[in-house]
N, C-alpha and C. Protein backbone atom coordinates (compact mmCIF):
# COMPACT_ATOMS: atom_id res chain seq x y z
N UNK A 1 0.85 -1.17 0.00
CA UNK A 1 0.00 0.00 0.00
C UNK A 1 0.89 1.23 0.00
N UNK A 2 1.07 2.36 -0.94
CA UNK A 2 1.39 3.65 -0.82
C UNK A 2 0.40 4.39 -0.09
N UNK A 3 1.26 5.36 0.59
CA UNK A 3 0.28 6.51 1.61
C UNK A 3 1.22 7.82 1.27
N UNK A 4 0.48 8.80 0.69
CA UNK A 4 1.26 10.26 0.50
C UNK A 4 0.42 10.81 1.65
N UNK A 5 1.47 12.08 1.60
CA UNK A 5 0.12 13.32 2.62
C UNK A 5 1.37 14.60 2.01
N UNK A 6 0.65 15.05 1.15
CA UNK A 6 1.80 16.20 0.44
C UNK A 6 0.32 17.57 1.42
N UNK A 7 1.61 18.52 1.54
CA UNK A 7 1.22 19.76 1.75
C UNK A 7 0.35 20.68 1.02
N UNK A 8 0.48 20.44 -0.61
CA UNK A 8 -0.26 20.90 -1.25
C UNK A 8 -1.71 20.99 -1.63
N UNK A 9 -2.94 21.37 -2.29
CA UNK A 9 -3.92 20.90 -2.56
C UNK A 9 -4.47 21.15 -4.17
N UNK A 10 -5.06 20.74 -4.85
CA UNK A 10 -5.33 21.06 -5.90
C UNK A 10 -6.23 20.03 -6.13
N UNK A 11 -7.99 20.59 -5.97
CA UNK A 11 -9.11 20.39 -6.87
C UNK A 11 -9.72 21.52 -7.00
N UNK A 12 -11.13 22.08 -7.35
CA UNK A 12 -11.47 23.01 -8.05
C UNK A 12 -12.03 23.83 -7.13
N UNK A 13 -12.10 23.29 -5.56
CA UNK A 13 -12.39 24.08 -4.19
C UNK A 13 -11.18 24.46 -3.60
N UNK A 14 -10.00 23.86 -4.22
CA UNK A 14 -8.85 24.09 -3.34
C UNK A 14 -8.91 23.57 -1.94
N UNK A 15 -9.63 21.97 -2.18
CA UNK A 15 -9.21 21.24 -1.09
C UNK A 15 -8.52 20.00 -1.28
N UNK A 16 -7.63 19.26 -0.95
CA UNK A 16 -6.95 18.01 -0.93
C UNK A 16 -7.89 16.86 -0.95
N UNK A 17 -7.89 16.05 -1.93
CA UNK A 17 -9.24 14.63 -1.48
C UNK A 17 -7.85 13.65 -1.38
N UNK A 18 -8.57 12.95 -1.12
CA UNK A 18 -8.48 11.31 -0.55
C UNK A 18 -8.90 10.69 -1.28
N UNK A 19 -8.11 9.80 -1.88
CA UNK A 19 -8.21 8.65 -2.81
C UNK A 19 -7.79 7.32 -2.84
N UNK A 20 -9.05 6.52 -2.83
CA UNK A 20 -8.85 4.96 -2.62
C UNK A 20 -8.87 4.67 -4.22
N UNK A 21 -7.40 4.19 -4.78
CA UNK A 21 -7.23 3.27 -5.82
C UNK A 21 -7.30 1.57 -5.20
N UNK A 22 -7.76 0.94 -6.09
CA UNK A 22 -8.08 -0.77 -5.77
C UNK A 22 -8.09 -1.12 -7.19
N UNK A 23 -6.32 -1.60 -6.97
CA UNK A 23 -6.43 -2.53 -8.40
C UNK A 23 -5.39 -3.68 -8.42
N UNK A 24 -5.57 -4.49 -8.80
CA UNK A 24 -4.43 -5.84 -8.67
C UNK A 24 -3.44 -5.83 -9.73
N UNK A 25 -3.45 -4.73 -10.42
CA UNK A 25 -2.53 -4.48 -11.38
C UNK A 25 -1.31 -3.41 -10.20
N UNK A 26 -0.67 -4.26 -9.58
CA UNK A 26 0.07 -3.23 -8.86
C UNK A 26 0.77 -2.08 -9.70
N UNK A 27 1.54 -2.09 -10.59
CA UNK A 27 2.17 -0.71 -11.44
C UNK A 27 0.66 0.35 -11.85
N UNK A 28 -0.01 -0.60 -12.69
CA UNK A 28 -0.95 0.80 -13.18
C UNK A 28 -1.37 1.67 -11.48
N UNK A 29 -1.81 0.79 -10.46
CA UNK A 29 -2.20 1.26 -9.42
C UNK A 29 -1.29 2.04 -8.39
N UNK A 30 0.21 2.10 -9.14
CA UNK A 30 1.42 2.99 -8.76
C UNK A 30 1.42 4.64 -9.74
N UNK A 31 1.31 3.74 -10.68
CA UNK A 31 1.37 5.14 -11.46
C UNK A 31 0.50 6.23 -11.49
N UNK A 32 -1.06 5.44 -11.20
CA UNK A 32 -2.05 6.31 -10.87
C UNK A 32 -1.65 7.23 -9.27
N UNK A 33 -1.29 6.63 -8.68
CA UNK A 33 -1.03 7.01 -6.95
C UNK A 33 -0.01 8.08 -7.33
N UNK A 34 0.87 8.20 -8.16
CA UNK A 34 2.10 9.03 -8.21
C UNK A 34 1.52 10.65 -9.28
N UNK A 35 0.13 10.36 -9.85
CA UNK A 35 0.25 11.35 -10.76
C UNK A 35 -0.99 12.14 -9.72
N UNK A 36 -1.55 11.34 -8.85
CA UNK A 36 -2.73 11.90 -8.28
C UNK A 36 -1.70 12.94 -7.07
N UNK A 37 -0.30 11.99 -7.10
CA UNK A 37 0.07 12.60 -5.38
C UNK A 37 0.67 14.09 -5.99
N UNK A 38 1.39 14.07 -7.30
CA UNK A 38 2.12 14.90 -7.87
C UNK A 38 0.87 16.30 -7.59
N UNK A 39 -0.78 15.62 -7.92
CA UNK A 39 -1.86 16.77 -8.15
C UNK A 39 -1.87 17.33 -6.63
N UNK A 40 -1.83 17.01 -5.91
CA UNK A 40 -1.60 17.06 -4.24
C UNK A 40 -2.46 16.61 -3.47
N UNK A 41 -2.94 15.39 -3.67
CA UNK A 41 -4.08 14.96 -3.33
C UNK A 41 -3.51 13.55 -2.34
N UNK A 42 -4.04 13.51 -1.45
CA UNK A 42 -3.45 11.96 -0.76
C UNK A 42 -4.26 10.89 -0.82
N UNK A 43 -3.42 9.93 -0.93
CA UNK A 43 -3.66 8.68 -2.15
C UNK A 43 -3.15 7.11 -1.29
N UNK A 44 -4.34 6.60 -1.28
CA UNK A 44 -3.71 5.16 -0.82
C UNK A 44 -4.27 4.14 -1.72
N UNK A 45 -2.78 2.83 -1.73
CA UNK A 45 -3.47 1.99 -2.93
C UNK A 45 -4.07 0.47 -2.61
N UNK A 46 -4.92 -0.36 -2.86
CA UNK A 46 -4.79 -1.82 -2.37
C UNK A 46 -4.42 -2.74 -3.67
N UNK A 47 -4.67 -3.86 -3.47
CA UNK A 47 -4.56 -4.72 -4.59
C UNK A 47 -5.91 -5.81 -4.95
N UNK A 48 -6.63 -6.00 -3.76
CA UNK A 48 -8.21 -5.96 -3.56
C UNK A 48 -9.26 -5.92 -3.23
N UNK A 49 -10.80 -6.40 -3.64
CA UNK A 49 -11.66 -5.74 -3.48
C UNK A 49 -12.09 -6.00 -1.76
N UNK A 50 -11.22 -6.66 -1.32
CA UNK A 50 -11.63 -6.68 0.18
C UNK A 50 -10.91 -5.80 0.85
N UNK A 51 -9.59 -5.65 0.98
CA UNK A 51 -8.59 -4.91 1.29
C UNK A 51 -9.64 -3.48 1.47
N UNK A 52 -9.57 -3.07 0.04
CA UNK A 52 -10.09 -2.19 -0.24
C UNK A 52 -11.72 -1.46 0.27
N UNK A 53 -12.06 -2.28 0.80
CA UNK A 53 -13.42 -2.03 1.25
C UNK A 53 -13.11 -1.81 3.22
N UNK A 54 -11.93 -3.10 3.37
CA UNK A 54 -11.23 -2.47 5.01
C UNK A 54 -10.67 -1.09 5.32
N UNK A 55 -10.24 -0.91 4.10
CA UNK A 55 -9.44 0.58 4.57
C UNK A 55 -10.37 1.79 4.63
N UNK A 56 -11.31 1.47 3.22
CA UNK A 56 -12.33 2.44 2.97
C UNK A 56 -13.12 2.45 4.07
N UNK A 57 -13.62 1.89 5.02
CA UNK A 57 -14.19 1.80 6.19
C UNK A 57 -13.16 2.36 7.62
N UNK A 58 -12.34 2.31 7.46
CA UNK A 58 -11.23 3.21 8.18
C UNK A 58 -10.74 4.58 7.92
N UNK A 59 -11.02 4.84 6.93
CA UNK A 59 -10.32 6.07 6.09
C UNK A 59 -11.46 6.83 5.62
N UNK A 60 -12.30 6.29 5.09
CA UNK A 60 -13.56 6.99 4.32
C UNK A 60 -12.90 8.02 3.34
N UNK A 61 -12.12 7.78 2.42
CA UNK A 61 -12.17 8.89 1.22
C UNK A 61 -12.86 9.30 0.63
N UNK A 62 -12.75 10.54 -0.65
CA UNK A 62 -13.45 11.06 -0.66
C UNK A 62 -13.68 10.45 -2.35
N UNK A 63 -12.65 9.64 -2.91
CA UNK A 63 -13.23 9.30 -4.19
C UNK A 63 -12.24 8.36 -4.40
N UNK A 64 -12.89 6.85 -4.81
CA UNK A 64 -12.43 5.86 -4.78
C UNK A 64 -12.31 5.20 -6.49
N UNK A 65 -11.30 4.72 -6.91
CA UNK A 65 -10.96 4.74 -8.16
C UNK A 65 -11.02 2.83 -8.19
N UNK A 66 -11.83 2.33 -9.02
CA UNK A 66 -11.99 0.88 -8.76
C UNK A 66 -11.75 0.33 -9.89
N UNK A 67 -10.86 -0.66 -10.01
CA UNK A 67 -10.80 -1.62 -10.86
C UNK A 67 -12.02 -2.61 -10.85
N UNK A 68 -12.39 -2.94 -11.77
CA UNK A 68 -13.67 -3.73 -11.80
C UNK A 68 -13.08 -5.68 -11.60
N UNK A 69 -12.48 -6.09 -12.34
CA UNK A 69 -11.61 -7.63 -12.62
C UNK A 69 -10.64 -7.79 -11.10
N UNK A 70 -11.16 -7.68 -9.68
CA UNK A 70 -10.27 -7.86 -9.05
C UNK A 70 -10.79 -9.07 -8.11
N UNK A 71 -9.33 -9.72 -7.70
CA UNK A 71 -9.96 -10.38 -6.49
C UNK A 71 -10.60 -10.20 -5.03
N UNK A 72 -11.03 -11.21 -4.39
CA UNK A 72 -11.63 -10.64 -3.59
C UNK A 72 -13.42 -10.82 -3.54
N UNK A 73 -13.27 -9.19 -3.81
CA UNK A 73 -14.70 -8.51 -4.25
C UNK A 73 -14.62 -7.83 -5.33
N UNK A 74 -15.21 -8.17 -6.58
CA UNK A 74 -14.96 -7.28 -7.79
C UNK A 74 -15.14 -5.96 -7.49
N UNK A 75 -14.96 -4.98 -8.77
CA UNK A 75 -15.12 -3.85 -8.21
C UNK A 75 -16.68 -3.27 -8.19
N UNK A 76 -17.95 -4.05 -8.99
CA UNK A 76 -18.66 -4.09 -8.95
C UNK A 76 -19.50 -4.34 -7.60
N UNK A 77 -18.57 -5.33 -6.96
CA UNK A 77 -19.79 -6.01 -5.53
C UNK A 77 -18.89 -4.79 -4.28
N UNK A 78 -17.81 -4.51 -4.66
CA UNK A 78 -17.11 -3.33 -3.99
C UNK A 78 -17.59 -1.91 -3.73
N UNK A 79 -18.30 -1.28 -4.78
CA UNK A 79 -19.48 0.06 -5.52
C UNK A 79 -20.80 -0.44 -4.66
N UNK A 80 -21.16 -1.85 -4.85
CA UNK A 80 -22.39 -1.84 -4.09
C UNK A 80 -22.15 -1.87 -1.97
N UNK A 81 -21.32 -2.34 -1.45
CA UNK A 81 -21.18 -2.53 -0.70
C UNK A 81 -20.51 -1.30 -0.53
N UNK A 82 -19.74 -0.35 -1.15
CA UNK A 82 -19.59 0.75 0.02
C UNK A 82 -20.99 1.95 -0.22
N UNK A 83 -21.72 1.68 -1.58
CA UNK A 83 -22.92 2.60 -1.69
C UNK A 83 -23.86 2.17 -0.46
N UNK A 84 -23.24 1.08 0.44
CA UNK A 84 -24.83 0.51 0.74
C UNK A 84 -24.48 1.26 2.71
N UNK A 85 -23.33 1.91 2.38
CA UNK A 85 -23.15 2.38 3.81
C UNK A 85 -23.21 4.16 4.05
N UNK A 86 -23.74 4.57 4.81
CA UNK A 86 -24.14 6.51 4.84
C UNK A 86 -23.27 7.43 3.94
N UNK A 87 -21.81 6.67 4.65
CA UNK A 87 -20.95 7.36 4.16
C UNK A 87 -20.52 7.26 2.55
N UNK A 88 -20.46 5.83 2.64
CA UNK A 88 -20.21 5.57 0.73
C UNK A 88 -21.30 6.36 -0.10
N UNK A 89 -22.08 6.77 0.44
CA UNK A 89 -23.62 7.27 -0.66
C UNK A 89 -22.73 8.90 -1.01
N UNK A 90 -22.55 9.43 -0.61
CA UNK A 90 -21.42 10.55 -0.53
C UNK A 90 -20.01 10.30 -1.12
N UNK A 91 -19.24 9.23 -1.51
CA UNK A 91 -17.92 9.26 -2.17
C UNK A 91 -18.20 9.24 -3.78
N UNK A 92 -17.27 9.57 -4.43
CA UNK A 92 -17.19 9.37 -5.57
C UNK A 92 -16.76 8.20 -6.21
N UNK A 93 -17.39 7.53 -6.98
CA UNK A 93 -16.76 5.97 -7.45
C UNK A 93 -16.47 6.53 -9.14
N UNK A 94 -15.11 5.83 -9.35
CA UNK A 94 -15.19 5.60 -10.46
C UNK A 94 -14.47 4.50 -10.92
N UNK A 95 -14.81 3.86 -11.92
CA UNK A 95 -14.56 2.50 -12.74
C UNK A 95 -13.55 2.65 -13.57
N UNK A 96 -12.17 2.07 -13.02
CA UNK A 96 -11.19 2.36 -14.41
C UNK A 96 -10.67 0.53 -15.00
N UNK A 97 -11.63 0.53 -15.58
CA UNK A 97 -11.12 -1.27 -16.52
C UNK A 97 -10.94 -0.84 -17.90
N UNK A 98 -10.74 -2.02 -18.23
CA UNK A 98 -10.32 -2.48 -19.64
C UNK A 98 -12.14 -3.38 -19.83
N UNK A 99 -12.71 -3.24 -19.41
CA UNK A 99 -13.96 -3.70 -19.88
C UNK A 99 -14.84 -2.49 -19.94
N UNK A 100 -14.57 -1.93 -21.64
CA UNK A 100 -15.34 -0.67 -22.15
C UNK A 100 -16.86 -0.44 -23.17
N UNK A 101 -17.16 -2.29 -23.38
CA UNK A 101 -18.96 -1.96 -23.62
C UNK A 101 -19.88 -1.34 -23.17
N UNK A 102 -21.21 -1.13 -24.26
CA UNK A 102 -22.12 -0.06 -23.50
C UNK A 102 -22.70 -1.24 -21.99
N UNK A 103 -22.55 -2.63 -22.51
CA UNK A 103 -23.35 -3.46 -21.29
C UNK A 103 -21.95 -3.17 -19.87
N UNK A 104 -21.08 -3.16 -20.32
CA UNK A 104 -20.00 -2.92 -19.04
C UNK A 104 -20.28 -1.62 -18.35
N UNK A 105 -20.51 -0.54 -19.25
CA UNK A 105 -21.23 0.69 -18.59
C UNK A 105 -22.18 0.74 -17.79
N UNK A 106 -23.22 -0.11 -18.55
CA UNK A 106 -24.61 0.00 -17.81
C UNK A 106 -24.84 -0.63 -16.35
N UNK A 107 -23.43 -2.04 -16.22
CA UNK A 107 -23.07 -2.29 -15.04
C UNK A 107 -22.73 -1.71 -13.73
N UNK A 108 -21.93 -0.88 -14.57
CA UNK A 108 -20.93 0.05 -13.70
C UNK A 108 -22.09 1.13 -13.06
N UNK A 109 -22.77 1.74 -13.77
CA UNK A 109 -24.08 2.44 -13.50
C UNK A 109 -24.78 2.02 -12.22
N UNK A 110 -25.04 0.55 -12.75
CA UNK A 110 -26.06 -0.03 -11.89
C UNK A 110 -25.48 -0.26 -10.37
N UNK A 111 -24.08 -0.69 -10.55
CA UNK A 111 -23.82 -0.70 -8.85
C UNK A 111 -23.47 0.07 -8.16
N UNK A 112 -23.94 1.41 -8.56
CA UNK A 112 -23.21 2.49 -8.07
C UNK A 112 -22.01 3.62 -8.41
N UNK A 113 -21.73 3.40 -9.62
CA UNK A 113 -20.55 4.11 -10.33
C UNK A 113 -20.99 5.38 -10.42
N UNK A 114 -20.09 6.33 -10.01
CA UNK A 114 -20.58 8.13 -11.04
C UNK A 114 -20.25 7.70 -12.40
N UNK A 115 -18.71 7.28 -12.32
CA UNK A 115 -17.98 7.40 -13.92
C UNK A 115 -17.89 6.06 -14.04
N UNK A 116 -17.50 5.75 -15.71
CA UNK A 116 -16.95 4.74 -15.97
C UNK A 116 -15.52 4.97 -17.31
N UNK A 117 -14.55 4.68 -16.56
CA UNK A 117 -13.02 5.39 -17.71
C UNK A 117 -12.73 3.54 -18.37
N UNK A 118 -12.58 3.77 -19.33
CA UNK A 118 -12.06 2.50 -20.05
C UNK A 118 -10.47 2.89 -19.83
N UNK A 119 -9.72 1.90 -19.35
CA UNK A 119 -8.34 1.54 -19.34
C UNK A 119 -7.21 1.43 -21.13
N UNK A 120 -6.93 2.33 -21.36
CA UNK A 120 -5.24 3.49 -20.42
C UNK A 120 -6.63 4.84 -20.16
N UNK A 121 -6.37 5.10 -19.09
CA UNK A 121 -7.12 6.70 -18.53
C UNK A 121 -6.53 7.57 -19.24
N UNK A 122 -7.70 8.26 -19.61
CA UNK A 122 -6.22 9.49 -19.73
C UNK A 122 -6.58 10.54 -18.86
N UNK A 123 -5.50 10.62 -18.67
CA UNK A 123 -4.86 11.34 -17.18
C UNK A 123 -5.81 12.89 -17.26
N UNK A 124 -5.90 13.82 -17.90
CA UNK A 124 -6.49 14.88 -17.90
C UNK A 124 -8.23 14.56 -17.53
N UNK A 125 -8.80 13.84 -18.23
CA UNK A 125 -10.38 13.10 -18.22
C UNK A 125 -10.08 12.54 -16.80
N UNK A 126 -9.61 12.18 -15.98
CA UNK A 126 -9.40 11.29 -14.73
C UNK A 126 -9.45 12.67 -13.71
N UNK A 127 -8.70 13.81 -13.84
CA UNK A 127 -8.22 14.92 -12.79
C UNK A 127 -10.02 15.21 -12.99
N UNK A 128 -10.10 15.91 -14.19
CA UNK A 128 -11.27 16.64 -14.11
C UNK A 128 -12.51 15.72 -13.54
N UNK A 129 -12.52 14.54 -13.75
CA UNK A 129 -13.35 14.25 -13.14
C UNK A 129 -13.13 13.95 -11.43
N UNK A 130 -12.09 13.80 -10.93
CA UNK A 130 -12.29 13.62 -9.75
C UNK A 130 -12.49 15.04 -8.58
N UNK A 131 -11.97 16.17 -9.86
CA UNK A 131 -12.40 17.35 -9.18
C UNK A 131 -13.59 18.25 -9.45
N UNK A 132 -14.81 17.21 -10.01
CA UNK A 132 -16.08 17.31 -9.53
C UNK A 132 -16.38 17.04 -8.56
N UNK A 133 -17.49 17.43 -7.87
CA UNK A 133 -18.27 17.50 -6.60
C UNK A 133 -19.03 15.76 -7.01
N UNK A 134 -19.64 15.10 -6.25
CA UNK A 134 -20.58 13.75 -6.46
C UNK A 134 -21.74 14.81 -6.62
N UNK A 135 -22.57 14.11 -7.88
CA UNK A 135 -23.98 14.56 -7.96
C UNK A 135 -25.15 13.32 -7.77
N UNK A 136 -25.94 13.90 -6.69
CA UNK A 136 -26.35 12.85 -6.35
C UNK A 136 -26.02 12.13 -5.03
């Protein structure tokens, strides 16, 4: 697990979020952690969907970046189980796989996703969206 806590902040309130990445791809789930920490945002990573649902229950971030194909708890039964708690109804989820059909969307939808990014992210589409507010 990486843990930053940089001094800086940069989203569109000029506050620092908290970000739960959960992906078993340990590098992509490095590289994401290093471009989010560079934005000044503090960033912790797991490898799965259980892990990931322990910490998130310890930590409560503020926008959680989910691989969908993980062990564990997919990232699907992961979206439903933290939507299904006060606090998760309030985080931001978003879906970053390599499974980019409209039926993979409509999944991602259904268990709770704001977004759904098809895998390589690109990095600009990823900032801006995590420095939206959750609607809804």
């Amino acid at each position: 697990m990486i843990s930053h806590d940089p001094a800086s902040a940069n989203s569109d309130d000029g506050a620092r979020l908290t970000v739960l990445i959960a992906d078993d791809n340990h590098d992509a789930a490095e590289s994401l952690a290093l471009l989010l920490d560079l934005e000044g945002h503090e960033v912790r990573t797991v490898g799965d969907g259980r892990q990931a649902l322990t910490l998130a229950e310890a930590w409560r971030p503020r926008v959680a970046l989910l691989d969908i194909g993980m062990p564990g708890l997919n990232g699907y039964q992961l979206a439903q189980a933290l939507r299904a708690t006060d606090w998760g109804q309030r985080m931001l989820l978003i879906a970053l796989t390599g499974w980019g059909q409209s039926d993979d969307q409509a999944k991602a939808h259904d268990a709770g996703f704001d977004h759904h990014c098809t895998k390589p992210v690109d990095a600009d589409q990823l900032l801006a969206l995590i420095a939206q507010p959750r609607a809804g």
